[in-house]
C-alpha atoms as a PDB file:
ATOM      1  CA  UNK A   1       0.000   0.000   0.000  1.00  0.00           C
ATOM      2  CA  UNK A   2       1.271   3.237  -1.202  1.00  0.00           C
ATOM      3  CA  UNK A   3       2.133   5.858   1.841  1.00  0.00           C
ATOM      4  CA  UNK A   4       2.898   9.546   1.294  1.00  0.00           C
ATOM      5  CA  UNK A   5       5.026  11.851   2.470  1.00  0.00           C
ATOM      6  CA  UNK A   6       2.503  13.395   5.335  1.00  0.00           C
ATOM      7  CA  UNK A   7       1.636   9.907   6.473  1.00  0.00           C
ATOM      8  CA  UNK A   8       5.501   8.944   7.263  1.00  0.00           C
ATOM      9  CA  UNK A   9       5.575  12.228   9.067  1.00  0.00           C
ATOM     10  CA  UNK A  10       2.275  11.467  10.842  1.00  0.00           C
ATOM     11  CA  UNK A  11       3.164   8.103  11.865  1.00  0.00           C
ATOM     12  CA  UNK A  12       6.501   8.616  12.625  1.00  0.00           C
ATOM     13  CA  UNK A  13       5.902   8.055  16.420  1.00  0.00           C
ATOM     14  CA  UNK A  14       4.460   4.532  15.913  1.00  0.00           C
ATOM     15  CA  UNK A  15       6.944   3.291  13.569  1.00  0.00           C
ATOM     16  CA  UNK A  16       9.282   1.997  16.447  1.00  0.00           C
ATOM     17  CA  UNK A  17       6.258  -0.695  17.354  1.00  0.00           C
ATOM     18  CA  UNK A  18       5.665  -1.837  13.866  1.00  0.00           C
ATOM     19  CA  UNK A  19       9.261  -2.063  13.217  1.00  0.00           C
ATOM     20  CA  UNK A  20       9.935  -4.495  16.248  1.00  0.00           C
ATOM     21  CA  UNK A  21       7.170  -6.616  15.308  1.00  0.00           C
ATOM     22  CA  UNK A  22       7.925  -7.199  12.047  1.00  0.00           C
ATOM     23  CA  UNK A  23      12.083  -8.653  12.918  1.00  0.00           C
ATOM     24  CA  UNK A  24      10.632 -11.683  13.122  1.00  0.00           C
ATOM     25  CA  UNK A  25       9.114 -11.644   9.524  1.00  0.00           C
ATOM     26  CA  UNK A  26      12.512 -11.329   7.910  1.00  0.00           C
ATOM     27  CA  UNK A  27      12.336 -12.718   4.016  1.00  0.00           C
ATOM     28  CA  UNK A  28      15.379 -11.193   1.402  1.00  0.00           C
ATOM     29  CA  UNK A  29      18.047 -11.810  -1.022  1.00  0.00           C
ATOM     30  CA  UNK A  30      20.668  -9.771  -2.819  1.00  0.00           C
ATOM     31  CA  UNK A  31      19.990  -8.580  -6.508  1.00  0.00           C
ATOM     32  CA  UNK A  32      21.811  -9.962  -9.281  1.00  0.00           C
ATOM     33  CA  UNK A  33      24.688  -8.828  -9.972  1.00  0.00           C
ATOM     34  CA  UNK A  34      27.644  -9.054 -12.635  1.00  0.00           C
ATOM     35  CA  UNK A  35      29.694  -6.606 -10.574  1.00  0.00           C
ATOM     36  CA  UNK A  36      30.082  -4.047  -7.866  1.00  0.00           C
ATOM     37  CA  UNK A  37      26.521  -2.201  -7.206  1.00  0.00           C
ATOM     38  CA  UNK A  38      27.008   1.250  -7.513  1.00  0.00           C
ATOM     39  CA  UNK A  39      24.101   1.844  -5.031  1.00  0.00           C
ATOM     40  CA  UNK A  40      26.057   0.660  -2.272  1.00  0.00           C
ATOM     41  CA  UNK A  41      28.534   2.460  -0.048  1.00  0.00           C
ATOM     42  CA  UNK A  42      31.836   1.366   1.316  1.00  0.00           C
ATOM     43  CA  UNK A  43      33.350   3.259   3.856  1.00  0.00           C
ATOM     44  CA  UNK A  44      37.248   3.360   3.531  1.00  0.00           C
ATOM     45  CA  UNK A  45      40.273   2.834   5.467  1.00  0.00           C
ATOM     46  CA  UNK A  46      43.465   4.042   5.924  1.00  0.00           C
ATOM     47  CA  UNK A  47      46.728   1.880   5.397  1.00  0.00           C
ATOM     48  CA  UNK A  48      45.957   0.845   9.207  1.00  0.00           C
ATOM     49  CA  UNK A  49      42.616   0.115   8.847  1.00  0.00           C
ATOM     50  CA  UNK A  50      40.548   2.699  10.586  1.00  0.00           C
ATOM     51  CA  UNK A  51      38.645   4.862   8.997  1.00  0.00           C
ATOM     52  CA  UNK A  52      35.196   6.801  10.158  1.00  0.00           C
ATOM     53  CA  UNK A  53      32.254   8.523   8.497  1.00  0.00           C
ATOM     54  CA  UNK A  54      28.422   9.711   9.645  1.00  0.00           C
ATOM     55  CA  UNK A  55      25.503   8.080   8.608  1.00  0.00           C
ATOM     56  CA  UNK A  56      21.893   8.079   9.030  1.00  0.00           C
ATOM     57  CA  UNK A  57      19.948   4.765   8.460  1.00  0.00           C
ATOM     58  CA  UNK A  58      16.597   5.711   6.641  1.00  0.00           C
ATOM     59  CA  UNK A  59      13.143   4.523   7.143  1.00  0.00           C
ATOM     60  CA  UNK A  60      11.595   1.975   4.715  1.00  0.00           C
ATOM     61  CA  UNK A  61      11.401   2.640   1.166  1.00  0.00           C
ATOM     62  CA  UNK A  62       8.251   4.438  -0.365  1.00  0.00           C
ATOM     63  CA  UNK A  63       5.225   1.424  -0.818  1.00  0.00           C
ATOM     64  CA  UNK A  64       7.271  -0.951   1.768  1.00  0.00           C
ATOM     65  CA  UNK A  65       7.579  -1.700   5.623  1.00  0.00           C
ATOM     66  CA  UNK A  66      10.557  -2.400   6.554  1.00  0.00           C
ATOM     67  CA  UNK A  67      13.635  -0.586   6.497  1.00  0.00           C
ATOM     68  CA  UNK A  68      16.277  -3.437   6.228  1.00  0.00           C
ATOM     69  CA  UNK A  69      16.376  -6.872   4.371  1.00  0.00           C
ATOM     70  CA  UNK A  70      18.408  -9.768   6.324  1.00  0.00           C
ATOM     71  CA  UNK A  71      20.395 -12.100   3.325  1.00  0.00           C
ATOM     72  CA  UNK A  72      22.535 -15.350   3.844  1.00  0.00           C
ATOM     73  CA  UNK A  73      25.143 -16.089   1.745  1.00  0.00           C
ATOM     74  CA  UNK A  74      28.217 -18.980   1.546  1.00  0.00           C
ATOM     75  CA  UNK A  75      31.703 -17.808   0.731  1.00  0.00           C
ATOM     76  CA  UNK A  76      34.161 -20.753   1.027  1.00  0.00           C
ATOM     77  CA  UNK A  77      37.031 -22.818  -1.273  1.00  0.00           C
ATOM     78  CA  UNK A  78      36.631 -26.828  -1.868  1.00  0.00           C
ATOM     79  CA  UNK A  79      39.601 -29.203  -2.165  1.00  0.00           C
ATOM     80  CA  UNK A  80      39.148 -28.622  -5.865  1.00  0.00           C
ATOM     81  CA  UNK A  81      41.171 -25.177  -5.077  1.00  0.00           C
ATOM     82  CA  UNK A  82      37.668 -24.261  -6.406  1.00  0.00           C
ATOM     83  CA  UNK A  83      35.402 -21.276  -4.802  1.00  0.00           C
ATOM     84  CA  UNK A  84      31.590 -21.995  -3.458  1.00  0.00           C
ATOM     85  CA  UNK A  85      30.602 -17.684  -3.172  1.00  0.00           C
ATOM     86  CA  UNK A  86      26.479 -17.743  -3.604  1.00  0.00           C
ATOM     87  CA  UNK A  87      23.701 -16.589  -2.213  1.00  0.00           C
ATOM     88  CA  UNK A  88      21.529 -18.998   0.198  1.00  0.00           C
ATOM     89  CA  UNK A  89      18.112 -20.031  -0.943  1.00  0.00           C
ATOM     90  CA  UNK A  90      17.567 -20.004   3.230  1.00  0.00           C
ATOM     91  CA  UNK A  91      17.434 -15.927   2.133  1.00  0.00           C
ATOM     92  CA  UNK A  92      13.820 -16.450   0.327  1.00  0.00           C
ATOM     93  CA  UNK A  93      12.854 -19.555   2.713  1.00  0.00           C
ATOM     94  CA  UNK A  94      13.999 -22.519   0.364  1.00  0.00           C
ATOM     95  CA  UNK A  95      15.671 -25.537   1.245  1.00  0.00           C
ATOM     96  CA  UNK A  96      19.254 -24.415   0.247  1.00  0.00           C
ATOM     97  CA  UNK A  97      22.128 -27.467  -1.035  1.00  0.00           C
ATOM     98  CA  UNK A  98      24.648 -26.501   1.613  1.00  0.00           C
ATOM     99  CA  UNK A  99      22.688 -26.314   4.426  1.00  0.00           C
ATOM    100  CA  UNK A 100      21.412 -29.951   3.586  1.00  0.00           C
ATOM    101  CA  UNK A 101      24.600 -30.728   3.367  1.00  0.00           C
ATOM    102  CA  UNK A 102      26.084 -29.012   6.171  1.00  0.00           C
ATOM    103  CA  UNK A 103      23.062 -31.152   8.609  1.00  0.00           C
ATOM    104  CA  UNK A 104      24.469 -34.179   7.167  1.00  0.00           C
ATOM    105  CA  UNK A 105      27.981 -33.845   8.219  1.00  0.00           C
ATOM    106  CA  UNK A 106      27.015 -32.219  11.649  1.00  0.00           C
ATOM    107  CA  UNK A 107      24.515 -35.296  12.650  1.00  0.00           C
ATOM    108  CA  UNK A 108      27.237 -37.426  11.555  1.00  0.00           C
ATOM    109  CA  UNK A 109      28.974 -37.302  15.047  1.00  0.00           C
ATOM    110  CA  UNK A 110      32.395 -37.197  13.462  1.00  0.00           C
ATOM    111  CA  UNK A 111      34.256 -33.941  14.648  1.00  0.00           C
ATOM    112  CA  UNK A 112      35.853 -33.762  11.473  1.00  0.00           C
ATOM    113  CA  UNK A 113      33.360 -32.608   9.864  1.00  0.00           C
ATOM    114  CA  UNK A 114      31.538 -30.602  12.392  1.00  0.00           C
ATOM    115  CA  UNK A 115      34.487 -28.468  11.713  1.00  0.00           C
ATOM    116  CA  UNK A 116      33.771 -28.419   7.581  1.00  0.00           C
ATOM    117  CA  UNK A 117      30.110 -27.221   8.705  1.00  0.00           C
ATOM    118  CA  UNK A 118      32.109 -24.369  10.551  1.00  0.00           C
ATOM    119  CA  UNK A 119      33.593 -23.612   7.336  1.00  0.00           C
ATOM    120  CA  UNK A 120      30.743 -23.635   4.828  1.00  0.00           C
ATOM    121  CA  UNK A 121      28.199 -22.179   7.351  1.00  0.00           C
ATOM    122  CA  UNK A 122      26.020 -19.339   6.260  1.00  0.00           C
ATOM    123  CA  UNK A 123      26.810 -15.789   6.665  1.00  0.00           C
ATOM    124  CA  UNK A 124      24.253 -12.952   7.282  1.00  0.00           C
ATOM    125  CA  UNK A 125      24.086  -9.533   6.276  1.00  0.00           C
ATOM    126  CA  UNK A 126      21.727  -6.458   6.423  1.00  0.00           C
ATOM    127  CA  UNK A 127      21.009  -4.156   3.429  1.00  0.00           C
ATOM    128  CA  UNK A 128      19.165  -0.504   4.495  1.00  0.00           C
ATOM    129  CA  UNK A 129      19.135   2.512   2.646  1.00  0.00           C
ATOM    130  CA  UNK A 130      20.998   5.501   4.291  1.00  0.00           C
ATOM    131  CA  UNK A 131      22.334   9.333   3.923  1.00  0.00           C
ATOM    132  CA  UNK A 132      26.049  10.089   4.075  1.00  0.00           C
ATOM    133  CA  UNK A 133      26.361  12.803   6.687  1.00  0.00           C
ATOM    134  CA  UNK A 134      29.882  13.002   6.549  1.00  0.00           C
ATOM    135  CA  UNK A 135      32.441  11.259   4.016  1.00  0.00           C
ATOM    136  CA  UNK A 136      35.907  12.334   4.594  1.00  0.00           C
ATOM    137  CA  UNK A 137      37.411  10.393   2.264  1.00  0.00           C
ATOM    138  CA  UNK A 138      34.956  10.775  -0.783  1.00  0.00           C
ATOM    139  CA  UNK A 139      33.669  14.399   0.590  1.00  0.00           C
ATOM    140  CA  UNK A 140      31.234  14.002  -2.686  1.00  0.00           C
ATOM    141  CA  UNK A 141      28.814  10.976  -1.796  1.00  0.00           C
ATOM    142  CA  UNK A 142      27.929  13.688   1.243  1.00  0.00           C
ATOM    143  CA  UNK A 143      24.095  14.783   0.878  1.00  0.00           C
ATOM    144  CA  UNK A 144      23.211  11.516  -1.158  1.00  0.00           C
ATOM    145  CA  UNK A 145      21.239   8.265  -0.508  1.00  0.00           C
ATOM    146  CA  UNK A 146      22.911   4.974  -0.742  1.00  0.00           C
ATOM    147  CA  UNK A 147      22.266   1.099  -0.076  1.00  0.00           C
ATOM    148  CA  UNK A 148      24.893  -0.131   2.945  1.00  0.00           C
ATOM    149  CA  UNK A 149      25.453  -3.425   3.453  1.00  0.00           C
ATOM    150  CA  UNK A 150      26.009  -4.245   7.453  1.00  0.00           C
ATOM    151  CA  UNK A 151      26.617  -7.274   9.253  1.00  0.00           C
ATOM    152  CA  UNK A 152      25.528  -8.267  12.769  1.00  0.00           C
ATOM    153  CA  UNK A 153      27.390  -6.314  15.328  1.00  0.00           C
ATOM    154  CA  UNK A 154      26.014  -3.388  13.682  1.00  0.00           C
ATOM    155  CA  UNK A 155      22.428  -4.406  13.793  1.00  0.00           C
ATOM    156  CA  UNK A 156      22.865  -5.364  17.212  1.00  0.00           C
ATOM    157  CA  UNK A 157      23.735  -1.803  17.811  1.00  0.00           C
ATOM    158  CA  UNK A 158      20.719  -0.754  15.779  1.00  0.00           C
ATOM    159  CA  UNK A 159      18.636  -3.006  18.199  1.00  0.00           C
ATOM    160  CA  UNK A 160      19.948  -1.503  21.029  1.00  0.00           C
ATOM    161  CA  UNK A 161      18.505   1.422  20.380  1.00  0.00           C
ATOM    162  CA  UNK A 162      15.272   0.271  19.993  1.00  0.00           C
ATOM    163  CA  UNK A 163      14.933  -1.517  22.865  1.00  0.00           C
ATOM    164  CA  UNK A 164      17.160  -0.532  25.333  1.00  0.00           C
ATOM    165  CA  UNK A 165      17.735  -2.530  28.574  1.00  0.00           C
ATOM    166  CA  UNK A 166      18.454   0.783  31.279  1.00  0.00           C
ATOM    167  CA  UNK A 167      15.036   2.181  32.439  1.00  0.00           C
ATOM    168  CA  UNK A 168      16.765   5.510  32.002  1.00  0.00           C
ATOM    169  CA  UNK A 169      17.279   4.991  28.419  1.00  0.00           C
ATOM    170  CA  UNK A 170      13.886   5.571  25.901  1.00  0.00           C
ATOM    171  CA  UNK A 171      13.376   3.702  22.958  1.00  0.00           C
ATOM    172  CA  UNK A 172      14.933   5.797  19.747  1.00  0.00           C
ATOM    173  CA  UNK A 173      13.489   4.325  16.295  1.00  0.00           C
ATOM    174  CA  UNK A 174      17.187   4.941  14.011  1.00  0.00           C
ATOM    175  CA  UNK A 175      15.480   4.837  11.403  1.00  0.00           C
ATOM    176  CA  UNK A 176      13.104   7.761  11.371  1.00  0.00           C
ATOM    177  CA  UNK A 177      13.646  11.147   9.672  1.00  0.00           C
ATOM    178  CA  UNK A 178      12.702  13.143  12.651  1.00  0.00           C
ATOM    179  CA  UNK A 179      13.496  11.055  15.559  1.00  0.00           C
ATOM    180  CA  UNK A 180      16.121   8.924  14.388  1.00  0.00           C
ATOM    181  CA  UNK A 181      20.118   9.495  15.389  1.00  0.00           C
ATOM    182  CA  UNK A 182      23.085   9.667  13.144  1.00  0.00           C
ATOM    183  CA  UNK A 183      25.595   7.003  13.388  1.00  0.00           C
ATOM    184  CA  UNK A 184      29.038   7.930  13.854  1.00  0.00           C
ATOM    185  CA  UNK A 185      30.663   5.001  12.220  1.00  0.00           C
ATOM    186  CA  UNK A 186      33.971   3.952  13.872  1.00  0.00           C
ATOM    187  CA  UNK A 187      36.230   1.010  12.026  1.00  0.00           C
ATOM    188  CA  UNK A 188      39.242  -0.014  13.436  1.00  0.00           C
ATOM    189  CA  UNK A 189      41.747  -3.011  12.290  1.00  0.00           C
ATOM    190  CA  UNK A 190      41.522  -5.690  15.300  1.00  0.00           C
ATOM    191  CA  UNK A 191      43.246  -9.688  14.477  1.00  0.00           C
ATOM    192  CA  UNK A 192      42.841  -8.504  10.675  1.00  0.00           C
ATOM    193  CA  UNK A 193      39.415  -7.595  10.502  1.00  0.00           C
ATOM    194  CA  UNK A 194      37.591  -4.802  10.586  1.00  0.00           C
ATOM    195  CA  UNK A 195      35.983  -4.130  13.876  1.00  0.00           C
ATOM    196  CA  UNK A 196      32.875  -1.489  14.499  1.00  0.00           C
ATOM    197  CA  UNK A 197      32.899  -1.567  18.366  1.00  0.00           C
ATOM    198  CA  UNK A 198      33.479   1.697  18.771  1.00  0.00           C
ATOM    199  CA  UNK A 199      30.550   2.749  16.309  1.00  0.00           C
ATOM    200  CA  UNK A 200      27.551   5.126  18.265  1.00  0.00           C
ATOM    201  CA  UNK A 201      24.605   6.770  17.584  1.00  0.00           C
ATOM    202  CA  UNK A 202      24.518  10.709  18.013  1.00  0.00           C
ATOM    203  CA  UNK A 203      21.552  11.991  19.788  1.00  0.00           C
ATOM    204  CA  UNK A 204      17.898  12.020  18.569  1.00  0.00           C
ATOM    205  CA  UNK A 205      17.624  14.814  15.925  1.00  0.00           C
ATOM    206  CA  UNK A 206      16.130  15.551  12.812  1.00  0.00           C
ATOM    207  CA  UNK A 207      18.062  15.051   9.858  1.00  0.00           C
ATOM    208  CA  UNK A 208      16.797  17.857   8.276  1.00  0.00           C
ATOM    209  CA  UNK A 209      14.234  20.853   9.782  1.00  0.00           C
ATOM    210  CA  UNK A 210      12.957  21.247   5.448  1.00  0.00           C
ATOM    211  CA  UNK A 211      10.417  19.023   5.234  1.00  0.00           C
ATOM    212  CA  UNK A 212      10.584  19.594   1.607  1.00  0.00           C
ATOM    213  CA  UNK A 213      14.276  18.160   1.403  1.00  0.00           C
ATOM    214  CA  UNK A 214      13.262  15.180   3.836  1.00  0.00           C
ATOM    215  CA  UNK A 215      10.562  14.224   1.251  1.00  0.00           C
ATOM    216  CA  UNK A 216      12.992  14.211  -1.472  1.00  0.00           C
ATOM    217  CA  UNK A 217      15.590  12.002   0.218  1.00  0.00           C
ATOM    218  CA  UNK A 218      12.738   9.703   1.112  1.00  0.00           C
ATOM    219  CA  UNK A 219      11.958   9.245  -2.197  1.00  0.00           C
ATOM    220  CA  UNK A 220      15.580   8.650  -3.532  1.00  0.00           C
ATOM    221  CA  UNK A 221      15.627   5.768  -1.403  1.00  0.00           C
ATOM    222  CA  UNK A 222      16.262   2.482  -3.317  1.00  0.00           C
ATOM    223  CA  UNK A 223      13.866  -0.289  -3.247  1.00  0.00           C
ATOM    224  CA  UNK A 224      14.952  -3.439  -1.050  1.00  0.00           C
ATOM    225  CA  UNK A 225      12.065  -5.827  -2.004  1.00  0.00           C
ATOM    226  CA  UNK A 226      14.252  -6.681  -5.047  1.00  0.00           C
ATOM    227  CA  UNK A 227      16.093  -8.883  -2.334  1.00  0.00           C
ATOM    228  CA  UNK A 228      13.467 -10.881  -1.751  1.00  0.00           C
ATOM    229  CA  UNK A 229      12.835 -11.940  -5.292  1.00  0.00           C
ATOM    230  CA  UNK A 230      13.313 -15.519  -5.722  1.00  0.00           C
ATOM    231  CA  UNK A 231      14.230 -15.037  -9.266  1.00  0.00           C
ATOM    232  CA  UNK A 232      17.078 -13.630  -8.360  1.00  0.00           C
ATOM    233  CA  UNK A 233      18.512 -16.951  -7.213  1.00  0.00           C
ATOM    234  CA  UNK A 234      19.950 -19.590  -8.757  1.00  0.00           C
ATOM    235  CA  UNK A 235      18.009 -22.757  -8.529  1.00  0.00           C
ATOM    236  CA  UNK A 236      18.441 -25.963  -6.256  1.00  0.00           C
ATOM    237  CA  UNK A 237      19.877 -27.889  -8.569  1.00  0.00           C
ATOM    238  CA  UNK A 238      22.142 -25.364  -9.521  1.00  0.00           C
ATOM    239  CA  UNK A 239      23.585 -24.527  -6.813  1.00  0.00           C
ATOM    240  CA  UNK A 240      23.506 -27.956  -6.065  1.00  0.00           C
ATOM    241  CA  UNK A 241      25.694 -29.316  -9.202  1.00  0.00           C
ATOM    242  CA  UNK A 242      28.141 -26.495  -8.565  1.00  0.00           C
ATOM    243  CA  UNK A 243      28.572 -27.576  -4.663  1.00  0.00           C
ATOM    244  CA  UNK A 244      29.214 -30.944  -5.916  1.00  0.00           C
ATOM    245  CA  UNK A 245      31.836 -29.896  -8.290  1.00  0.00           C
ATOM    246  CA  UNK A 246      33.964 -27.790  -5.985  1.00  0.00           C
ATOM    247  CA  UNK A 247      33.425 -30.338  -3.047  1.00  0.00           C
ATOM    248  CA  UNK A 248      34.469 -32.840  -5.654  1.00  0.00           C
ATOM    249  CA  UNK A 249      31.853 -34.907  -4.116  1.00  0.00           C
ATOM    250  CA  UNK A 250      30.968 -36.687  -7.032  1.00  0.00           C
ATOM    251  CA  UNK A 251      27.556 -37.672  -9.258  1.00  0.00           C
ATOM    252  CA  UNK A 252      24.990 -34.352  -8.532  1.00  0.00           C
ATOM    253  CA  UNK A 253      22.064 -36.854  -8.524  1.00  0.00           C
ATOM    254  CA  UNK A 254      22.739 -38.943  -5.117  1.00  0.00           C
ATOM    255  CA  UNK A 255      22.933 -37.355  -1.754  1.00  0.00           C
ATOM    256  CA  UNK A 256      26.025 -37.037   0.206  1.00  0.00           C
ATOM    257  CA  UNK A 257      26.868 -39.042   2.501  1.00  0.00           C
ATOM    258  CA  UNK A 258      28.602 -37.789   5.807  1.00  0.00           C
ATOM    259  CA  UNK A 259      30.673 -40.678   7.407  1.00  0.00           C
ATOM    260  CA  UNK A 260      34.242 -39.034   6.410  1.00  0.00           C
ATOM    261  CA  UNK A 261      35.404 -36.005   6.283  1.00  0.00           C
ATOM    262  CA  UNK A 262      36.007 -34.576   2.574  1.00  0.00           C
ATOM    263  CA  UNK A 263      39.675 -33.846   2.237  1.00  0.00           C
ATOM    264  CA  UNK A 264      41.079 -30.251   2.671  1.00  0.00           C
ATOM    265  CA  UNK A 265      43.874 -28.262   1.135  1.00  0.00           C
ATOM    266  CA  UNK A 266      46.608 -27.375   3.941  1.00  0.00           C
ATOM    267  CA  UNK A 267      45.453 -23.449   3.611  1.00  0.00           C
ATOM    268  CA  UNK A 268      41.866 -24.357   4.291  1.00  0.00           C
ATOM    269  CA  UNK A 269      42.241 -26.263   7.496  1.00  0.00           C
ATOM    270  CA  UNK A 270      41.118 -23.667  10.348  1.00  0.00           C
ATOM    271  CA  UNK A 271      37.686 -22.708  10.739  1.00  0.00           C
ATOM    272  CA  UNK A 272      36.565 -19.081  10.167  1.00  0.00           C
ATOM    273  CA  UNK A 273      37.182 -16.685  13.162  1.00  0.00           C
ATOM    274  CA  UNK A 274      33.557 -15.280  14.238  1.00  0.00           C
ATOM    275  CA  UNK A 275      34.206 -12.716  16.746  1.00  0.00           C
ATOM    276  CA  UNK A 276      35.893 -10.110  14.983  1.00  0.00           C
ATOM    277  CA  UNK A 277      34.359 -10.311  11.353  1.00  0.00           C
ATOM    278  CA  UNK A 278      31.253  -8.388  11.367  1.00  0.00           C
ATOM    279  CA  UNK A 279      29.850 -10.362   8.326  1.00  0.00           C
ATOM    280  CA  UNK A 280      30.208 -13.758  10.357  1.00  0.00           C
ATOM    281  CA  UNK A 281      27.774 -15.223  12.325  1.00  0.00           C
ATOM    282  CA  UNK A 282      28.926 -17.753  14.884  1.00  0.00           C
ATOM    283  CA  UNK A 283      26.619 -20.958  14.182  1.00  0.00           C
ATOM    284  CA  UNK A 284      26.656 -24.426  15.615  1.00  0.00           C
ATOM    285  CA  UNK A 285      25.696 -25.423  12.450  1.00  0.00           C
ATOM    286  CA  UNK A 286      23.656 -24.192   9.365  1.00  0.00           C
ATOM    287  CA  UNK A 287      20.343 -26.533   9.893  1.00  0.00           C
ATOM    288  CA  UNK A 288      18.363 -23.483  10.832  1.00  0.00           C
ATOM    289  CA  UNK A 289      18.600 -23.464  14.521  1.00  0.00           C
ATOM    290  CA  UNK A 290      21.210 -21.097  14.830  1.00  0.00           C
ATOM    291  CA  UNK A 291      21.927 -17.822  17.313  1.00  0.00           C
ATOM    292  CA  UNK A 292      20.555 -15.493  14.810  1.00  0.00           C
ATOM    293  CA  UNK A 293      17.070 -16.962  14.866  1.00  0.00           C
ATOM    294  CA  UNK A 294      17.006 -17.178  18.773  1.00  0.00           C
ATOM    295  CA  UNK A 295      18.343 -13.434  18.654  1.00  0.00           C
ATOM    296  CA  UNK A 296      15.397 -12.906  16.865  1.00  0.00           C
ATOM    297  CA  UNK A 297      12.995 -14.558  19.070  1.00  0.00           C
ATOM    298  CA  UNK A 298      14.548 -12.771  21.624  1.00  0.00           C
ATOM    299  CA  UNK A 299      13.252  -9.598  20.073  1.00  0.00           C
ATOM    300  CA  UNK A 300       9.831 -10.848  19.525  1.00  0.00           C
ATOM    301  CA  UNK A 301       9.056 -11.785  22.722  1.00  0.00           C
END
């Protein structure tokens, strides 16, 4: 349902409820691509890896809801020397190849491969539209609207400012034009990734007192349904034969079967850090009942 300007402003007060409720209703996916997306920003970093910029996250896109999309995704190399880097049919609520597979080796029993599932578990990230406050680096994206991808130490800090646990804090909605905060994003280079601890939210203000410019950022926002488009996913059996063929796990037509662990190149062994890489998620395994999901229970109850 279509909503105009007026009736964002209107309901601006009531968006913080609606958006809570619906972070349990979380269905997306990442557009096709055949190269970098111009629509989304990057901060940079110096040669030490910090770097900083302001943002403001912006409510939800003109004839949508919600203001983020959540997307899986599986980035990892087979003993083929061979790279598995797609996006997870779990995005759009589809049984997804990998995750089958990963539930095989983990119910196997043999540790082996419970540390394989570690490697070729999912990995979640957030797509929102926002405004570039301040750019030091690229002074020129300043003033405009752009998609930024986020992982989950960022959302968390977007959730803690919706729901707050100090009775002396109130609930901020970061996400509204007139009582949402700017984020001062903070990166700094810890153990070789890029960490966002230090990342805050200003105080509530609005982000503009011109109405008339408000409106017109609003609707320069991009659309984030797209993610949710199952079309833009390859299919099961796709994704399927191409697991196979970098696992090197042989015919695509017969299941897997976990009782051994699939050998590994020597640079592959270790499993992927998950504290310090804001894009990683730190599952058990990728069958679906993972920490993300309970987070989000956590939230709806």
């Amino acid at each position: 349902m279509s909503q105009s300007f007026e009736a964002l402003k209107k309901n601006s007060a009531s968006e913080l409820n609606k958006l809570t409720e619906a972070l349990t209703k979380l269905d997306s996916s990442p557009k096709k691509q055949n190269g970098p997306d111009d629509r989304i920003w990057k901060p940079d970093v110096d040669k030490a890896g910090n770097g900083y910029a302001v943002i403001r996250f912006l409510p939800a896109p003109e004839n949508e809801d919600v203001p983020f999309v959540r997307v899986w995704d599986h980035g990892f190399q087979g003993p083929t020397g061979q790279w598995y880097i797609e996006k997870s049919l779990t995005t759009v609520g589809q049984k997804d190849p990998v995750s089958e597979y990963n539930t095989m080796l983990w119910n196997s029993g043999i540790e082996a491969n419970k540390d394989l599932v570690r490697k070729y578990k999912r990995r979640l990230s957030f797509y929102s539209n926002i405004y570039i406050v301040k750019d030091p680096t690229r002074p020129e994206n300043e003033g405009k609207v752009f998609l930024y991808k986020y992982g989950k130490k960022i959302f968390e800090k977007l959730n803690d400012l919706m729901n707050p646990q100090f009775e002396d804090e109130n609930p901020v909605n970061p996400f509204d034009l007139w009582a949402g905060a700017d984020f001062k994003l903070k990166i700094r280079n810890v153990e070789g990734y890029r960490n966002y601890d230090k990342s805050e939210f200003d105080s509530p203000a609005p982000l503009s007192s011109d109405d008339s410019l408000l409106e017109t950022v609003w609707k320069t926002e991009y659309p984030l349904n797209e993610f949710t488009v199952s079309e833009n996913f390859k299919t099961y059996d796709e994704l399927k034969t191409k697991l196979y063929r970098v696992l090197a796990l042989g015919e695509t037509s017969s299941q897997p079967v976990a009782s051994a662990p699939q050998p590994q190149p020597e640079i592959a062994a270790p499993s992927i850090p998950t504290t310090s890489a804001d894009e990683d998620v730190p599952l058990s395994s990728d069958s679906g009942d993972d920490d993300t999901m309970s987070f989000f229970q956590k939230l709806a109850e």
